[in-house]
PDB file of N, CA and C in Angstrom:
ATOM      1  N   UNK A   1      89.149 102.862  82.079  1.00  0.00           N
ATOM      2  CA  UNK A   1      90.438 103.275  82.582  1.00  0.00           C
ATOM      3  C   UNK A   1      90.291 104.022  83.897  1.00  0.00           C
ATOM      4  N   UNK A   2      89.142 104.843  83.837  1.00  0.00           N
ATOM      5  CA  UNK A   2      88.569 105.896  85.168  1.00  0.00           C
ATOM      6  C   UNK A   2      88.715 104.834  86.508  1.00  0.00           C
ATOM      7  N   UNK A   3      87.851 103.881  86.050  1.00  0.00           N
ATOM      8  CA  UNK A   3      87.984 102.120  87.211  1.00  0.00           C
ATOM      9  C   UNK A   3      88.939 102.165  88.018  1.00  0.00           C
ATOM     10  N   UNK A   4      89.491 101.600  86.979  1.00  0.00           N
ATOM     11  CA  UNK A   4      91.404 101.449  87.367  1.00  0.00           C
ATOM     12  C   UNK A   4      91.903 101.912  88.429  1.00  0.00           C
ATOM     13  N   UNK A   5      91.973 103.611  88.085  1.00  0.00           N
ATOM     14  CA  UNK A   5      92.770 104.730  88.219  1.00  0.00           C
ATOM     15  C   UNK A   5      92.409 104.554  90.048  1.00  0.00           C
ATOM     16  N   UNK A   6      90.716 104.372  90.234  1.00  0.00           N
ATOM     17  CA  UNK A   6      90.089 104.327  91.608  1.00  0.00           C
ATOM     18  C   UNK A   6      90.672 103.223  91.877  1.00  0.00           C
ATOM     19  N   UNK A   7      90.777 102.058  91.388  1.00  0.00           N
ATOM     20  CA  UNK A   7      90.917 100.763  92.606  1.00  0.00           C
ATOM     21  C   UNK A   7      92.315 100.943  92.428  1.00  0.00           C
ATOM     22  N   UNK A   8      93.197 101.205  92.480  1.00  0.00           N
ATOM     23  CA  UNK A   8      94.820 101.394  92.973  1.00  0.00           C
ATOM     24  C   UNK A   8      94.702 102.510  93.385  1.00  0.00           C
ATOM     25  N   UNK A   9      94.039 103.927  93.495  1.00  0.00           N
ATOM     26  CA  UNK A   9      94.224 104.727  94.739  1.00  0.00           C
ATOM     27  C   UNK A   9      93.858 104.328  95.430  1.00  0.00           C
ATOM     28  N   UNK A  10      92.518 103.616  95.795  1.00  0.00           N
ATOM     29  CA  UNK A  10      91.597 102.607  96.885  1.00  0.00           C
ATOM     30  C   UNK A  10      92.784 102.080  97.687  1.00  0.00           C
ATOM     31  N   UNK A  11      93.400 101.066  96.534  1.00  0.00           N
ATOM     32  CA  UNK A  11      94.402  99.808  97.482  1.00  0.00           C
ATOM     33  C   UNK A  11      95.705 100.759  97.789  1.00  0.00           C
ATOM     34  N   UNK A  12      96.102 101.964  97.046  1.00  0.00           N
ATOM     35  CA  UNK A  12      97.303 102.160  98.158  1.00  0.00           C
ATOM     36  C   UNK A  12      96.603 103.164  99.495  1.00  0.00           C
ATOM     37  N   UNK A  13      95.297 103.929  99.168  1.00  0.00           N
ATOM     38  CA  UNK A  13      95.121 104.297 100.708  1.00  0.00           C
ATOM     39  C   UNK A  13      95.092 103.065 101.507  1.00  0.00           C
ATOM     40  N   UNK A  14      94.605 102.201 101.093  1.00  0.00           N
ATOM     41  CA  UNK A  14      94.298 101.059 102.153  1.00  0.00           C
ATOM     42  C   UNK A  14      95.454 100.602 103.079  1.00  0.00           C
ATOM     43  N   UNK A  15      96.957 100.443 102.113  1.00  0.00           N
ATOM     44  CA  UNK A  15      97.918 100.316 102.555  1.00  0.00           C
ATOM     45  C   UNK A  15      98.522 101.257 102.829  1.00  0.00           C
ATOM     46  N   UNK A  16      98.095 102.288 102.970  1.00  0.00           N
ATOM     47  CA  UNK A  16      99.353 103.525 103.966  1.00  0.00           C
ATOM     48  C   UNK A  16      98.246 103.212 105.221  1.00  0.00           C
ATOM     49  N   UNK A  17      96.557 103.278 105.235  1.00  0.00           N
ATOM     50  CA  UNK A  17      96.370 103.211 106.301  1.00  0.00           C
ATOM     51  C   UNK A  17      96.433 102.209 107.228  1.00  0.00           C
ATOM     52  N   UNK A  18      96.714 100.902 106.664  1.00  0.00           N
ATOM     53  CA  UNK A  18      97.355  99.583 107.497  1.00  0.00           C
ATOM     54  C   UNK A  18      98.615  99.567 107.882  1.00  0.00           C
ATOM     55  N   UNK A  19      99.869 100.237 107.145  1.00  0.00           N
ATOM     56  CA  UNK A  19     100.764 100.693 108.124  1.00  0.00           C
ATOM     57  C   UNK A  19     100.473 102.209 109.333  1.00  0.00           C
ATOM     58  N   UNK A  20      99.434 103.176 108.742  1.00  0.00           N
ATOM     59  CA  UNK A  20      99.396 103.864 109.978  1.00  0.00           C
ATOM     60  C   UNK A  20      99.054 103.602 111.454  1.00  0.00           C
ATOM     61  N   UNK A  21      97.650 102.459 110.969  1.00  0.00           N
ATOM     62  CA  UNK A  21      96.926 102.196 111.873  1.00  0.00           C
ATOM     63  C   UNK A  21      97.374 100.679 112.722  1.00  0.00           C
ATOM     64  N   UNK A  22      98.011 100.277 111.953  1.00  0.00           N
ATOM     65  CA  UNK A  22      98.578  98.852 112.505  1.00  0.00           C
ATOM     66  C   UNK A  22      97.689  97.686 112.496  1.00  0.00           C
ATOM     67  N   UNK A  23      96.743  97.896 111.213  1.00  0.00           N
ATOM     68  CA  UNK A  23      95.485  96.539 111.548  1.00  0.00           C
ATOM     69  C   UNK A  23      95.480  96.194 110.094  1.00  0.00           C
ATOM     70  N   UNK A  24      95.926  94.988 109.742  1.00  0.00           N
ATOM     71  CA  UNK A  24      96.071  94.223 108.379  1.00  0.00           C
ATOM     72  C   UNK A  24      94.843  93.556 107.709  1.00  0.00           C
ATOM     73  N   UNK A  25      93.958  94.228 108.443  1.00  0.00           N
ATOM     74  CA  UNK A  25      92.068  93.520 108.256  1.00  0.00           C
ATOM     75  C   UNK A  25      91.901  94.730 106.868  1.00  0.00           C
ATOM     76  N   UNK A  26      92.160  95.985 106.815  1.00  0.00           N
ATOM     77  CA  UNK A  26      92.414  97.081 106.253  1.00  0.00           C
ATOM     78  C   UNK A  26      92.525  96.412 105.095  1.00  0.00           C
ATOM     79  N   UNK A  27      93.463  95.905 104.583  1.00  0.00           N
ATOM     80  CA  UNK A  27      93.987  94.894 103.497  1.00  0.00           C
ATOM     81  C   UNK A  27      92.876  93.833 102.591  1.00  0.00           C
ATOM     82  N   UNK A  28      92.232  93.932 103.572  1.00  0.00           N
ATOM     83  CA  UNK A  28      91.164  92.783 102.644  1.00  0.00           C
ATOM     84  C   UNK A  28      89.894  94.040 101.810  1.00  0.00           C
ATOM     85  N   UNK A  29      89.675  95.608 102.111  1.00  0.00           N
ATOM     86  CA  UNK A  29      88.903  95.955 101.327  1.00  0.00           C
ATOM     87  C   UNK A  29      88.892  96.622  99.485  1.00  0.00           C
ATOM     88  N   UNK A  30      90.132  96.386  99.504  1.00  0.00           N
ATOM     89  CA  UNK A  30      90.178  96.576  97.833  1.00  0.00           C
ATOM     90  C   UNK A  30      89.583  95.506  97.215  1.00  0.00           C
ATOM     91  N   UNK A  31      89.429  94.181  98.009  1.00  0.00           N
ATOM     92  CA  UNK A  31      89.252  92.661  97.288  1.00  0.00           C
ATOM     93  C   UNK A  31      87.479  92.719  97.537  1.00  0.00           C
ATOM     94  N   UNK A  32      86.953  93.370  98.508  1.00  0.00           N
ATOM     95  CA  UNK A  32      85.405  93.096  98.868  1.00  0.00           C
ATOM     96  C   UNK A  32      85.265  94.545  97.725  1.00  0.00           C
ATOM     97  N   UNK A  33      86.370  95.053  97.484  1.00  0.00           N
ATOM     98  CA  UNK A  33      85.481  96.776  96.246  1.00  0.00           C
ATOM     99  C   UNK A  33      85.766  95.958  95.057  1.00  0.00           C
ATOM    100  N   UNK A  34      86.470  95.252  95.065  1.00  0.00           N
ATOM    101  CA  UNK A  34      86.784  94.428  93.418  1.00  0.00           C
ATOM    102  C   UNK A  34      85.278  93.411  93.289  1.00  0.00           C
ATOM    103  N   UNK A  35      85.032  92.553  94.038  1.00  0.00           N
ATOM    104  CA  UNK A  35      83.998  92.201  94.832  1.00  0.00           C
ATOM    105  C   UNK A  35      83.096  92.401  94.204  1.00  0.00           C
ATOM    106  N   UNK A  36      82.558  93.329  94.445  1.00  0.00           N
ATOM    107  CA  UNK A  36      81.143  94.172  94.214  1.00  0.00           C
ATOM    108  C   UNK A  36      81.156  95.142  93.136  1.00  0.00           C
ATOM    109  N   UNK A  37      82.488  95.526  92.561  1.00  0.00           N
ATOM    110  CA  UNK A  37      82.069  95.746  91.540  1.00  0.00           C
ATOM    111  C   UNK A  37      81.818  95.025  90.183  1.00  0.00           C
ATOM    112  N   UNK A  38      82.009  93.750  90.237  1.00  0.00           N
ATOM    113  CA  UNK A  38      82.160  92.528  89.633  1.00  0.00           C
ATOM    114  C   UNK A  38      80.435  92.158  89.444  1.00  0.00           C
ATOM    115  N   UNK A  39      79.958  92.340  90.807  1.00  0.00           N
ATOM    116  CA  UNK A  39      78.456  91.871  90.751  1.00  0.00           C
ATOM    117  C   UNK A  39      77.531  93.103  90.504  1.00  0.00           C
ATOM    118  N   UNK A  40      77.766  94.149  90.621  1.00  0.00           N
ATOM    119  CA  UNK A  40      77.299  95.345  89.733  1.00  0.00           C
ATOM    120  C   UNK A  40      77.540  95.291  88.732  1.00  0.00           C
ATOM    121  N   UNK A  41      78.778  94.854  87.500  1.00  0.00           N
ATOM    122  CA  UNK A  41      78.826  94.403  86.152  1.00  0.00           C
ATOM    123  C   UNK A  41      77.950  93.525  85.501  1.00  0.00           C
ATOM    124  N   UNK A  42      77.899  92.679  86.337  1.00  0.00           N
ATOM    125  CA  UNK A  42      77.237  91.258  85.817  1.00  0.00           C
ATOM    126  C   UNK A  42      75.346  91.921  86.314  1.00  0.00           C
ATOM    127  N   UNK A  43      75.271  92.428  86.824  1.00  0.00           N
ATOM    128  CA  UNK A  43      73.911  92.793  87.607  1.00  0.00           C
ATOM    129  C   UNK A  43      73.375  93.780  86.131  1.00  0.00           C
ATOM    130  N   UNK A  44      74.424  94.482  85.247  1.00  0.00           N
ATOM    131  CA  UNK A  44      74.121  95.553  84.461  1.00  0.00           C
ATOM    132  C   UNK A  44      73.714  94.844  83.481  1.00  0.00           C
ATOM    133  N   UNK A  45      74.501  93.132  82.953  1.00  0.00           N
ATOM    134  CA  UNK A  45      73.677  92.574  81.725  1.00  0.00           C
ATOM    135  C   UNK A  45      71.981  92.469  81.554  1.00  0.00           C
ATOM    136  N   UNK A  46      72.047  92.691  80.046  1.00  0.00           N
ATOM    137  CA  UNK A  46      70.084  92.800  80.692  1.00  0.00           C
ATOM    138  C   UNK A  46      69.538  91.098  80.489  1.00  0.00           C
ATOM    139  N   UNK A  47      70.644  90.369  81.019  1.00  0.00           N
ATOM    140  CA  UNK A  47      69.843  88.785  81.216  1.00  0.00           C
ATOM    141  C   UNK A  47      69.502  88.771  82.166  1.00  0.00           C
ATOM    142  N   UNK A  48      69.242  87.396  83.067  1.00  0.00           N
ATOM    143  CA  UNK A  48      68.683  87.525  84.225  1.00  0.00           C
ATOM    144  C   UNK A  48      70.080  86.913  85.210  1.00  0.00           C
ATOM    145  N   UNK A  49      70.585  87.507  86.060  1.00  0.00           N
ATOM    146  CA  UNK A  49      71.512  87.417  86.829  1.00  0.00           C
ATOM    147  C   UNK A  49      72.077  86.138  87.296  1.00  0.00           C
ATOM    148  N   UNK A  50      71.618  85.060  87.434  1.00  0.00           N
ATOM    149  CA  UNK A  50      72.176  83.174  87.496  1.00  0.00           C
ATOM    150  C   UNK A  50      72.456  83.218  85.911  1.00  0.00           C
ATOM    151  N   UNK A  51      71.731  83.240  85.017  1.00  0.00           N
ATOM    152  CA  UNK A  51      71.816  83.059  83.312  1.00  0.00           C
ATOM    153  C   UNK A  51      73.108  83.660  83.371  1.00  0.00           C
ATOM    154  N   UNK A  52      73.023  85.079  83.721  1.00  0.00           N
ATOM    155  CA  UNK A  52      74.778  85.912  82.878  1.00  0.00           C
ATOM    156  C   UNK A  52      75.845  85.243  83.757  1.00  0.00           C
ATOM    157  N   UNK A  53      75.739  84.794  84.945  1.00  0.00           N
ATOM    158  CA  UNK A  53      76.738  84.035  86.094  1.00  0.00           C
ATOM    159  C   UNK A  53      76.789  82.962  85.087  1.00  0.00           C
ATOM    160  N   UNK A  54      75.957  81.561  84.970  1.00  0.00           N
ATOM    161  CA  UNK A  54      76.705  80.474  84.441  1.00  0.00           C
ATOM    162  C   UNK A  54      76.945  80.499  83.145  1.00  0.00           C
ATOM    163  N   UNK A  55      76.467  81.669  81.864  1.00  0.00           N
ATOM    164  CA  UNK A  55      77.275  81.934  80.812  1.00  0.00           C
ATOM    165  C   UNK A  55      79.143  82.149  80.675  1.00  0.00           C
ATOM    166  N   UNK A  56      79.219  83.200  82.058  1.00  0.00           N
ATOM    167  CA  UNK A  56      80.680  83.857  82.584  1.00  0.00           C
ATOM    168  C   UNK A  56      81.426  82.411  82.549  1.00  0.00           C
ATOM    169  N   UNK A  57      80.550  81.606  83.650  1.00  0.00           N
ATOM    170  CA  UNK A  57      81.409  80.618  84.017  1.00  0.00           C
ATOM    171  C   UNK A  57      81.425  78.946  82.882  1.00  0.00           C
ATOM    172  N   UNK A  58      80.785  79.477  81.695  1.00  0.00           N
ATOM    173  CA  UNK A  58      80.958  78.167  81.110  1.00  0.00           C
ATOM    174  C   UNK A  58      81.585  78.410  79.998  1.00  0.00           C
ATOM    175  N   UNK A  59      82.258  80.107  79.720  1.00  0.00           N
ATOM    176  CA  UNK A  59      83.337  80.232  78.815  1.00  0.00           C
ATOM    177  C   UNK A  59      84.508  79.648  78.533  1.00  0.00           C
ATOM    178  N   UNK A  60      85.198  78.716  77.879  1.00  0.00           N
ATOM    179  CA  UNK A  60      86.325  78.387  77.846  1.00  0.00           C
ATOM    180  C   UNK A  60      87.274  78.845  76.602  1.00  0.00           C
TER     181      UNK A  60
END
């Protein structure tokens, strides 16, 4: 829940500072922090990192 709480304060500083600053590039770093924390999750399984990737991806 702690997660969370950070990546929506993250994304609304991001967006007060893309209307302060006037640059909409601003906008794309909640998605590169979602990003990486995604591959720090998957990096924490104790398989070996391609193995826990095409397990993720052959769930249906």
């Amino acid at each position: 829940m702690g997660t969370l709480i950070v990546f929506w304060v993250f994304a609304i500083a991001t967006v007060v500072l893309t209307i302060k600053y006037k640059k909409p590039i601003l906008l794309t770093l909640p998605f590169f922090a979602m990003g990486i924390y995604l591959v720090i999750q998957i990096a924490l399984v104790p398989m070996p990192f391609w193995d826990t990737v095409r397990f993720i991806f052959s769930l249906q």
